[in-house]
C-alpha atoms as a PDB file:
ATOM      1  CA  UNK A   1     -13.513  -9.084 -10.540  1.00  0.00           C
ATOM      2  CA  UNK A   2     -15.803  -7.247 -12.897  1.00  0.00           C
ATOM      3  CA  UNK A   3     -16.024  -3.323 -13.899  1.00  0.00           C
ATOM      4  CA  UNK A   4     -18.806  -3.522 -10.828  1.00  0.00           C
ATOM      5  CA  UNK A   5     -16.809  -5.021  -8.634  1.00  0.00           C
ATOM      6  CA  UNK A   6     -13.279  -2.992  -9.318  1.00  0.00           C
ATOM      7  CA  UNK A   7     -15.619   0.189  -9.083  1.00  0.00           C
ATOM      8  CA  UNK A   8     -16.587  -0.657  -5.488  1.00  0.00           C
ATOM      9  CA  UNK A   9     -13.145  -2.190  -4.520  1.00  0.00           C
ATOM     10  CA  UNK A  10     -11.733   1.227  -5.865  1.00  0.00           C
ATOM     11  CA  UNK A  11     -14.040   2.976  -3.591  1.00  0.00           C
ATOM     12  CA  UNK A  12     -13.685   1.206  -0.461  1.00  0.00           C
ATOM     13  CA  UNK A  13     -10.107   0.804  -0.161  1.00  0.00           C
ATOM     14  CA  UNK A  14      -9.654   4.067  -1.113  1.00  0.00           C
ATOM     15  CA  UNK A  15     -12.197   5.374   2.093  1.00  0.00           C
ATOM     16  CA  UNK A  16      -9.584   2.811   4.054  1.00  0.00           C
ATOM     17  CA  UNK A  17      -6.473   4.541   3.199  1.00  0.00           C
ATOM     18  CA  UNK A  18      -8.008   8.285   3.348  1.00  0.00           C
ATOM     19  CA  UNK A  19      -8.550   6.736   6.839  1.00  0.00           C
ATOM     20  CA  UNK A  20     -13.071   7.521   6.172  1.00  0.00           C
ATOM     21  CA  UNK A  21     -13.361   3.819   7.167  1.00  0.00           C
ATOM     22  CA  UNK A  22     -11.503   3.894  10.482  1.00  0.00           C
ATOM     23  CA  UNK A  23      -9.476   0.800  11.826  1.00  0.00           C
ATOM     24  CA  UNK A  24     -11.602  -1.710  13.551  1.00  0.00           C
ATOM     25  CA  UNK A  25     -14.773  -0.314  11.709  1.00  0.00           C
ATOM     26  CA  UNK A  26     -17.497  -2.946  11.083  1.00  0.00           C
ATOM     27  CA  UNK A  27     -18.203  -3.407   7.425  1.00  0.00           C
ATOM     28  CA  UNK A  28     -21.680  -4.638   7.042  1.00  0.00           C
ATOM     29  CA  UNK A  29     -22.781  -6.416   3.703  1.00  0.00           C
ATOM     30  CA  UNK A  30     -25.798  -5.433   3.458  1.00  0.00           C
ATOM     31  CA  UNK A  31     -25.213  -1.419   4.401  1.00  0.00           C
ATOM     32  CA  UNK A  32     -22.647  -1.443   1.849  1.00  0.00           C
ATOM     33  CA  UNK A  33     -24.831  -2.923  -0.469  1.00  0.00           C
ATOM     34  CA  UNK A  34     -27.407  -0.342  -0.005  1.00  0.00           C
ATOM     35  CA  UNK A  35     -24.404   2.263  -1.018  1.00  0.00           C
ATOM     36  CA  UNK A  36     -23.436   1.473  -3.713  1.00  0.00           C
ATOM     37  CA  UNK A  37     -26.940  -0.218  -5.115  1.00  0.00           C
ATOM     38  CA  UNK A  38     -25.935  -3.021  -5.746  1.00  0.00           C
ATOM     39  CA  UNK A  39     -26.686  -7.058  -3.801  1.00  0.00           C
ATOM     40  CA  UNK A  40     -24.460  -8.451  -1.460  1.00  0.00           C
ATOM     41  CA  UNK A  41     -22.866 -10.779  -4.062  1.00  0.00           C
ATOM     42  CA  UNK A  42     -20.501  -7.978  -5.411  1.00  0.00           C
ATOM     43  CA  UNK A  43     -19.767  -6.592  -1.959  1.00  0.00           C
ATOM     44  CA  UNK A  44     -19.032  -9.978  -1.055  1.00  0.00           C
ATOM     45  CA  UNK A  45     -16.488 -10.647  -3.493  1.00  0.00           C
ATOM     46  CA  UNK A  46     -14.683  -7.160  -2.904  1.00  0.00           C
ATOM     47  CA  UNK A  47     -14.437  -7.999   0.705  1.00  0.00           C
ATOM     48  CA  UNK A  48     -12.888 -11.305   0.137  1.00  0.00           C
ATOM     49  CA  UNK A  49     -10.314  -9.212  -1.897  1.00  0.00           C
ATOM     50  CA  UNK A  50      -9.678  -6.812   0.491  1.00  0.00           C
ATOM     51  CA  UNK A  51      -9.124  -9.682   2.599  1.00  0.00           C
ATOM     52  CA  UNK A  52      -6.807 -11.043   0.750  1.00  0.00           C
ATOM     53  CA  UNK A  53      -4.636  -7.580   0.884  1.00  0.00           C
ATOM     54  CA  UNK A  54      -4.693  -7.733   4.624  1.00  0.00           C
ATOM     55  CA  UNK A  55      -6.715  -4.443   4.440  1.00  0.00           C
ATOM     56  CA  UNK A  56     -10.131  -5.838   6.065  1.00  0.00           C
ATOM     57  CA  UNK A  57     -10.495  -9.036   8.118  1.00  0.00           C
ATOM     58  CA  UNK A  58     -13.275 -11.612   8.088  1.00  0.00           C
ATOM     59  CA  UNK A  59     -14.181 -12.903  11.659  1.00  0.00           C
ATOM     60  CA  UNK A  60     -16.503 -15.714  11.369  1.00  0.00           C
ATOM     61  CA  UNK A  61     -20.065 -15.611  12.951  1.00  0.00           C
ATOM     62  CA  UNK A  62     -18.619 -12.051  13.703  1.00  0.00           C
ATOM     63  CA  UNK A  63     -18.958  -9.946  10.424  1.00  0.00           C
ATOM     64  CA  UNK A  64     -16.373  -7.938   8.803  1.00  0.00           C
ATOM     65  CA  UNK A  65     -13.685  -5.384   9.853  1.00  0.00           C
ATOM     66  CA  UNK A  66     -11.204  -3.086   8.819  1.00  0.00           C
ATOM     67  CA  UNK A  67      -7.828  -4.076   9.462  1.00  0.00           C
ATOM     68  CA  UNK A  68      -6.233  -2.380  12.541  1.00  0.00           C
ATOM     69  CA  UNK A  69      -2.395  -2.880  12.933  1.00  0.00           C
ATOM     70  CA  UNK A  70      -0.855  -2.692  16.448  1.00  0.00           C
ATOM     71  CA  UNK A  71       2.170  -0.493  16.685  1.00  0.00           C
ATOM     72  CA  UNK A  72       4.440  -3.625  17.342  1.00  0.00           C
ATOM     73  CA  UNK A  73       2.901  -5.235  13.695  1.00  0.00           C
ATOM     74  CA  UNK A  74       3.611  -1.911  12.153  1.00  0.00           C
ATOM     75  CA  UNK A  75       7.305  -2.123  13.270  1.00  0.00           C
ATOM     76  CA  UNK A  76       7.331  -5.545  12.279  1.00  0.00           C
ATOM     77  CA  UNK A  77       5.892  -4.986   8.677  1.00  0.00           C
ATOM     78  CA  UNK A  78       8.925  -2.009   8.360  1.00  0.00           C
ATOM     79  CA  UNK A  79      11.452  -4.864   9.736  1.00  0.00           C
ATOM     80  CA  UNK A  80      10.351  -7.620   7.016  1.00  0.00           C
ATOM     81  CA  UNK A  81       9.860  -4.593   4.196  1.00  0.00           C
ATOM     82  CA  UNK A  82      14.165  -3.493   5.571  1.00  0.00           C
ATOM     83  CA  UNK A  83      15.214  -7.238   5.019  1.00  0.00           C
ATOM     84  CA  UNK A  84      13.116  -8.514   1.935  1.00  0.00           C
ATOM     85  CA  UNK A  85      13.681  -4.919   0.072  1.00  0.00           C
ATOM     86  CA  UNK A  86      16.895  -4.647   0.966  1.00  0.00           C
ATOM     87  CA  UNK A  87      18.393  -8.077  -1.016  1.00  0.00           C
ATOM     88  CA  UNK A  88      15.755  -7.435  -3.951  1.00  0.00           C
ATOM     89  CA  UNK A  89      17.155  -4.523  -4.883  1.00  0.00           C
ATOM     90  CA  UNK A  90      20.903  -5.609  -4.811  1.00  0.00           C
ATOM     91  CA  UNK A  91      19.470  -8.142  -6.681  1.00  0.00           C
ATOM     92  CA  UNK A  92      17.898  -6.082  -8.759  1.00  0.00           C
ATOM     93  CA  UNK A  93      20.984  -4.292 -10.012  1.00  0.00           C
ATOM     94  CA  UNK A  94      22.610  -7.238 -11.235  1.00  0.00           C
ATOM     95  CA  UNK A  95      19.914  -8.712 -12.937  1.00  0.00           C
ATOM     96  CA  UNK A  96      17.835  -5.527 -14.879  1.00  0.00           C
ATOM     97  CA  UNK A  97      17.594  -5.498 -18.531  1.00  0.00           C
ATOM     98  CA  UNK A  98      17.087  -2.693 -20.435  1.00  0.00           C
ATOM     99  CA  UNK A  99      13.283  -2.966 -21.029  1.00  0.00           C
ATOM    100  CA  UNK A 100      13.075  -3.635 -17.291  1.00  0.00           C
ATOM    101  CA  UNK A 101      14.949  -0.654 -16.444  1.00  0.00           C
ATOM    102  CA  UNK A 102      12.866   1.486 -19.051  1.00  0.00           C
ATOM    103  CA  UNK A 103       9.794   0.368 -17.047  1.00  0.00           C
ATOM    104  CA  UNK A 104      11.299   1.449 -13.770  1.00  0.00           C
ATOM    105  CA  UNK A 105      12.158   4.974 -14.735  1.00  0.00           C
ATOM    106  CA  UNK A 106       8.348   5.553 -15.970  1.00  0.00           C
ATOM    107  CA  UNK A 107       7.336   4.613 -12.746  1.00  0.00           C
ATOM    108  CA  UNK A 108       9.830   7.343 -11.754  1.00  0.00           C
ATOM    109  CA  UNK A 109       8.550   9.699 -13.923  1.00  0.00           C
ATOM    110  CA  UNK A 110       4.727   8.930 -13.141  1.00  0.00           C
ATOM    111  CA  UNK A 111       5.645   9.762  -9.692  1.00  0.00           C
ATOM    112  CA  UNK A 112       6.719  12.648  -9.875  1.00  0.00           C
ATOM    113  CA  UNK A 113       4.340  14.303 -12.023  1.00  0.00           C
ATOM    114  CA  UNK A 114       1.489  13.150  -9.386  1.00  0.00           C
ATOM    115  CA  UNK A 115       3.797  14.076  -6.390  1.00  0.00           C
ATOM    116  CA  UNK A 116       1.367  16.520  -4.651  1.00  0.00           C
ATOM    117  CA  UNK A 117      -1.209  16.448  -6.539  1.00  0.00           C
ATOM    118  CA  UNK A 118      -4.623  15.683  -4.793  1.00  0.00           C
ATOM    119  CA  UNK A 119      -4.861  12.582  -6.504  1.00  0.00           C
ATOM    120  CA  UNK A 120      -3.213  10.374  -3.307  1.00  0.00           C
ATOM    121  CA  UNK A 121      -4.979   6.964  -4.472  1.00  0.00           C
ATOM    122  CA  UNK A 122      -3.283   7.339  -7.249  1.00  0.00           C
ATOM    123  CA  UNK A 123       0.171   8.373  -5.872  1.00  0.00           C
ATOM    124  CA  UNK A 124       0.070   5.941  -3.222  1.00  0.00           C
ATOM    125  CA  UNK A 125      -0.279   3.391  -6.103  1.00  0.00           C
ATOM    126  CA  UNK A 126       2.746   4.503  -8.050  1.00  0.00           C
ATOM    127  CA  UNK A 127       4.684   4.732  -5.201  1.00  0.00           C
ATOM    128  CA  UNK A 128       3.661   1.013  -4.346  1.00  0.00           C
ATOM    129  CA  UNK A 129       4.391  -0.241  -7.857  1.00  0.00           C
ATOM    130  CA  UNK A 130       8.105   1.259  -7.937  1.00  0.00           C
ATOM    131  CA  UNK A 131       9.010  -1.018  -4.964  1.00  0.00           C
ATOM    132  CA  UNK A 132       7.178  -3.970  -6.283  1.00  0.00           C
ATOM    133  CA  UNK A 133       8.633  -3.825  -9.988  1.00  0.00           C
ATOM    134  CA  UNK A 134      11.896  -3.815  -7.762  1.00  0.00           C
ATOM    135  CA  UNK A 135      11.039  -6.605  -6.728  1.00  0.00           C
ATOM    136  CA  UNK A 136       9.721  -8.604 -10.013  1.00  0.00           C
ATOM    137  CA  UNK A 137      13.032  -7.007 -11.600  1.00  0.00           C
ATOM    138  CA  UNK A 138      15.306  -9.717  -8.377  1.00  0.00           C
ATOM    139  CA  UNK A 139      13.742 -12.595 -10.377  1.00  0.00           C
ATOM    140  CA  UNK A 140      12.084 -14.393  -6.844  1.00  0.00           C
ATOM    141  CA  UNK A 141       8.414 -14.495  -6.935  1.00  0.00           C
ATOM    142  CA  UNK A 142       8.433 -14.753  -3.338  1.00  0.00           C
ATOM    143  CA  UNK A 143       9.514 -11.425  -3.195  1.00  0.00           C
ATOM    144  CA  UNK A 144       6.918  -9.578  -5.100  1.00  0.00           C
ATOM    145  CA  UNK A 145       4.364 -11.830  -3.474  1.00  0.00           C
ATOM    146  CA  UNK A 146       5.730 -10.817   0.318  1.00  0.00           C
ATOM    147  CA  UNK A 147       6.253  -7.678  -0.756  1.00  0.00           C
ATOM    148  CA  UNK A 148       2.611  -6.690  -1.946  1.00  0.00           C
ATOM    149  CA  UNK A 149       1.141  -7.745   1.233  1.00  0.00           C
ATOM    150  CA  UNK A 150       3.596  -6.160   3.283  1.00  0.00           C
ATOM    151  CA  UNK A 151       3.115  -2.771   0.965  1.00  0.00           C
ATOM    152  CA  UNK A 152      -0.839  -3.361   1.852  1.00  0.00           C
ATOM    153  CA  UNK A 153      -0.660  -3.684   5.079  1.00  0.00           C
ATOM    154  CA  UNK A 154       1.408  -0.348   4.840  1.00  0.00           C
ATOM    155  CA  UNK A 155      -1.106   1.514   3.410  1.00  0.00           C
ATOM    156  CA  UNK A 156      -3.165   0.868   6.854  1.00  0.00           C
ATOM    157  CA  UNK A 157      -0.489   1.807   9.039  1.00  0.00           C
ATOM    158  CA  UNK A 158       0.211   5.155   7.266  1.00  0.00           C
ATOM    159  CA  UNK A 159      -3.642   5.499   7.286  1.00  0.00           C
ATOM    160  CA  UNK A 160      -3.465   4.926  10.959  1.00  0.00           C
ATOM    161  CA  UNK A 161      -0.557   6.360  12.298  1.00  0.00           C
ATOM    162  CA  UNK A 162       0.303   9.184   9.549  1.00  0.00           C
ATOM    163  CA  UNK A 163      -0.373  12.098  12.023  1.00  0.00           C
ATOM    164  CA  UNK A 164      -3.256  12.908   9.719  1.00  0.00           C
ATOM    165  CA  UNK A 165      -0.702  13.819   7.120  1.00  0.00           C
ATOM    166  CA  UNK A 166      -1.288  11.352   3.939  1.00  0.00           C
ATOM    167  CA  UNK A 167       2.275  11.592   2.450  1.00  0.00           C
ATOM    168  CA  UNK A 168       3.446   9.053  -0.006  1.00  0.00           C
ATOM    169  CA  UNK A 169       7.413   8.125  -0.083  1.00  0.00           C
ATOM    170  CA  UNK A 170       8.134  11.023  -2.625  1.00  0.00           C
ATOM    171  CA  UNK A 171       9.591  10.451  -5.980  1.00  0.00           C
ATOM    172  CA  UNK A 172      12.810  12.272  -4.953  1.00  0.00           C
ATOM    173  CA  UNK A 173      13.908   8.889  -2.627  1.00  0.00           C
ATOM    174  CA  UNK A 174      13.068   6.421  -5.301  1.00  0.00           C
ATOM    175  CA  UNK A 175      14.837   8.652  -8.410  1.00  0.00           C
ATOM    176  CA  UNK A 176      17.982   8.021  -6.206  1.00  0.00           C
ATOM    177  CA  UNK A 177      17.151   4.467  -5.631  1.00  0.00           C
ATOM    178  CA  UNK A 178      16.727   4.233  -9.422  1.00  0.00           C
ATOM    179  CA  UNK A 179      19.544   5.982 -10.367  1.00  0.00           C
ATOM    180  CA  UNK A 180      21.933   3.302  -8.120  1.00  0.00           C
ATOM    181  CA  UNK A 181      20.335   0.475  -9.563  1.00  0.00           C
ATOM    182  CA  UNK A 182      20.845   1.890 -12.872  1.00  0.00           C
ATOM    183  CA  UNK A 183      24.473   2.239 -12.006  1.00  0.00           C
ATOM    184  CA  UNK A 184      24.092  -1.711 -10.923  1.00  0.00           C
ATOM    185  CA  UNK A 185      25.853  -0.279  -7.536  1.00  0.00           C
ATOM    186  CA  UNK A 186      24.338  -2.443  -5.005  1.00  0.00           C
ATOM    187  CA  UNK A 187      25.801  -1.330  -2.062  1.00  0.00           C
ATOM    188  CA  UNK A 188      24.138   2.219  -2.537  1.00  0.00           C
ATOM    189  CA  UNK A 189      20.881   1.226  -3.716  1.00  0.00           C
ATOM    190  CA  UNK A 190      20.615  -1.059  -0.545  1.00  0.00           C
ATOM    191  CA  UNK A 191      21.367   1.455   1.878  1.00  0.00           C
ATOM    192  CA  UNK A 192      19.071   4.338   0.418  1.00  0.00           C
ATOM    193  CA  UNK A 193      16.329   1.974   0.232  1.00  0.00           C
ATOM    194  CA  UNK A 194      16.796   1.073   3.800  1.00  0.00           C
ATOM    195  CA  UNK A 195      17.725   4.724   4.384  1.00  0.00           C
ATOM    196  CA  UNK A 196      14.091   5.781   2.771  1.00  0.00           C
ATOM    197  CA  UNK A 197      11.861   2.801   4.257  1.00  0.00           C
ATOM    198  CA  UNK A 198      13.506   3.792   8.178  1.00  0.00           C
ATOM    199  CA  UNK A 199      12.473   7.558   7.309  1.00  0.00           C
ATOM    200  CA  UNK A 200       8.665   6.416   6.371  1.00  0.00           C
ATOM    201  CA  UNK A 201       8.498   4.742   9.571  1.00  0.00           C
ATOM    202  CA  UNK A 202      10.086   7.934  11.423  1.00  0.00           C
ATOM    203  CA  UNK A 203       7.642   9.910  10.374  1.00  0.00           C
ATOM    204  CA  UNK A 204       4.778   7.884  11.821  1.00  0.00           C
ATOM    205  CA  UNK A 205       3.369   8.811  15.143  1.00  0.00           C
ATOM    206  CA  UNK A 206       3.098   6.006  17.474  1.00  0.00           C
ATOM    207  CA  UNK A 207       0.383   7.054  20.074  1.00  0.00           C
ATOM    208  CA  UNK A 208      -2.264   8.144  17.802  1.00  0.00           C
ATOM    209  CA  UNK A 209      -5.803   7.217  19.572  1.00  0.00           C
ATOM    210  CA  UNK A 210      -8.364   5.651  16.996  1.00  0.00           C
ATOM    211  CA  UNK A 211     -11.626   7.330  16.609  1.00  0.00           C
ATOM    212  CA  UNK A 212     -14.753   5.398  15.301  1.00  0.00           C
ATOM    213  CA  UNK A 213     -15.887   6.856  11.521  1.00  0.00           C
ATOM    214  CA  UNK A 214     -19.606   8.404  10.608  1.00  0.00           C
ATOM    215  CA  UNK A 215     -21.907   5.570   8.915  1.00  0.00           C
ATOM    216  CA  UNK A 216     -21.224   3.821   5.328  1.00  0.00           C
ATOM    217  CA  UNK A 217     -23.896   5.980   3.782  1.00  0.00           C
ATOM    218  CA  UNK A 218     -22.416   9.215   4.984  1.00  0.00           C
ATOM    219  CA  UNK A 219     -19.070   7.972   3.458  1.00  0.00           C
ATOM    220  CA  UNK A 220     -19.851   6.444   0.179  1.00  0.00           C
ATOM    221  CA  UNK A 221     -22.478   8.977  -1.063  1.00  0.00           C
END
C-alpha cells in the first residue's frame, strides 16, 4: 500500500477497534471515499486488506462489513491462540539468540512506557507484536502466520465484548513471560502465557448487545 492508502487503513481499523465502526456495520466505498477525499480505488485496496486481517468481510453482490465474531468464534480464537502460543513459546526458549532476545525485551520496554497512555492503537500494537516476535523467535512460519490472524481477529472481539473497557494485555504479564523465556524455562513461560491469554478472555463479557454506529462522515471527520 502507499502513504495514502496506510493513512486510511490506519484510520479505519483504528475506528474498528475503538469499536466507532460497530460489528456488522456496512462499509460503503463510495461514503468512505467521500471521507477521506479520495476515489474508490484506495478505499478499495484498504478494504481488501482489512479483509485479509479478518477485520471486515466482503460479501459479494452484498457490499462490505465489519467483522462480527460470535461468542463461540471468540472462544474458539482463545482455544487456537492457548494451543499455537503455548508450543511457540517453549519453543521459543530453546531456540532465542541473543539479538532475538534483545528485540523481545524492547518490545517489553515499549510496552510499558505506553501502558496507559491514551495512545491504545498504539499499545494494542505493541502488545500484538510481543506475541508475534514469540512466535517468529519458534522458527515455524506457520506460527506467526496463524498467529497474526488469530491476534486480528482478537482485536474485534475485545472491541466487541470488552465491556466498553479498551484494555490491552499489560506489559506486567508479558515482562514475566519474557523473563521465563530468557531463563529458557519452558515449562513456566508456557503456563503464564496460557495463564495471561485465559485471563484476557475472563475479562470479556459475553452478553454484550451490539448497537449500530452514527454514519462514516460523523466518524472519520
Amino acid at each position: 500500500m502507499n502513504s495514502l492508502e496506510i493513512d486510511i487503513y490506519k484510520k479505519i481499523k483504528q475506528a474498528i477497534i475503538q469499536q466507532k465502526l460497530r460489528p456488522n456495520m456496512q462499509l460503503i466505498e463510495k461514503d468512505l471515499a467521500e471521507s477521506f477525499g479520495v476515489s474508490r480505488t484506495p478505499v478499495r485496496n484498504v478494504l481488501r486488506r482489512l479483509e485479509y486481517e479478518k477485520l471486515v468481510k466482503i460479501k459479494e453482490h452484498k457490499g462490505t462489513f465489519v467483522s462480527c465474531s460470535t461468542i463461540e468464534e471468540a472462544k474458539e480464537v482463545f482455544e487456537m491462540r492457548r494451543i499455537l502460543e503455548g508450543e511457540a513459546v517453549r519453543r521459543a526458549c530453546s531456540l532465542y539468540n541473543e539479538q532475538q532476545l534483545k528485540e523481545l525485551e524492547t518490545l517489553v520496554e515499549e510496552e510499558r512506557h505506553i501502558y496507559g497512555s491514551l495512545d491504545f492503537y498504539e499499545s494494542l500494537k505493541v502488545s500484538g507484536d510481543f506475541h508475534l516476535k514469540i512466535a517468529e523467535i519458534a522458527g515455524n512460519s506457520y506460527f506467526y502466520q496463524y498467529l497474526e490472524d488469530l491476534i486480528s481477529l482478537t482485536y474485534v472481539i475485545i472491541a466487541i465484548y470488552g465491556r466498553g473497557k479498551m484494555e490491552t494485555c499489560g506489559s506486567h504479564d508479558h515482562l514475566q513471560i519474557f523473563n521465563a523465556i530468557k531463563q529458557r524455562n519452558g515449562d513456566l513461560a508456557e503456563r503464564l502465557s496460557l495463564i495471561h491469554l485465559s485471563e484476557i478472555e475472563s475479562n470479556l463479557h459475553f452478553n454484550e448487545e451490539l448497537q449500530i454506529s452514527s454514519s462514516l462522515s460523523d466518524i472519520f471527520l
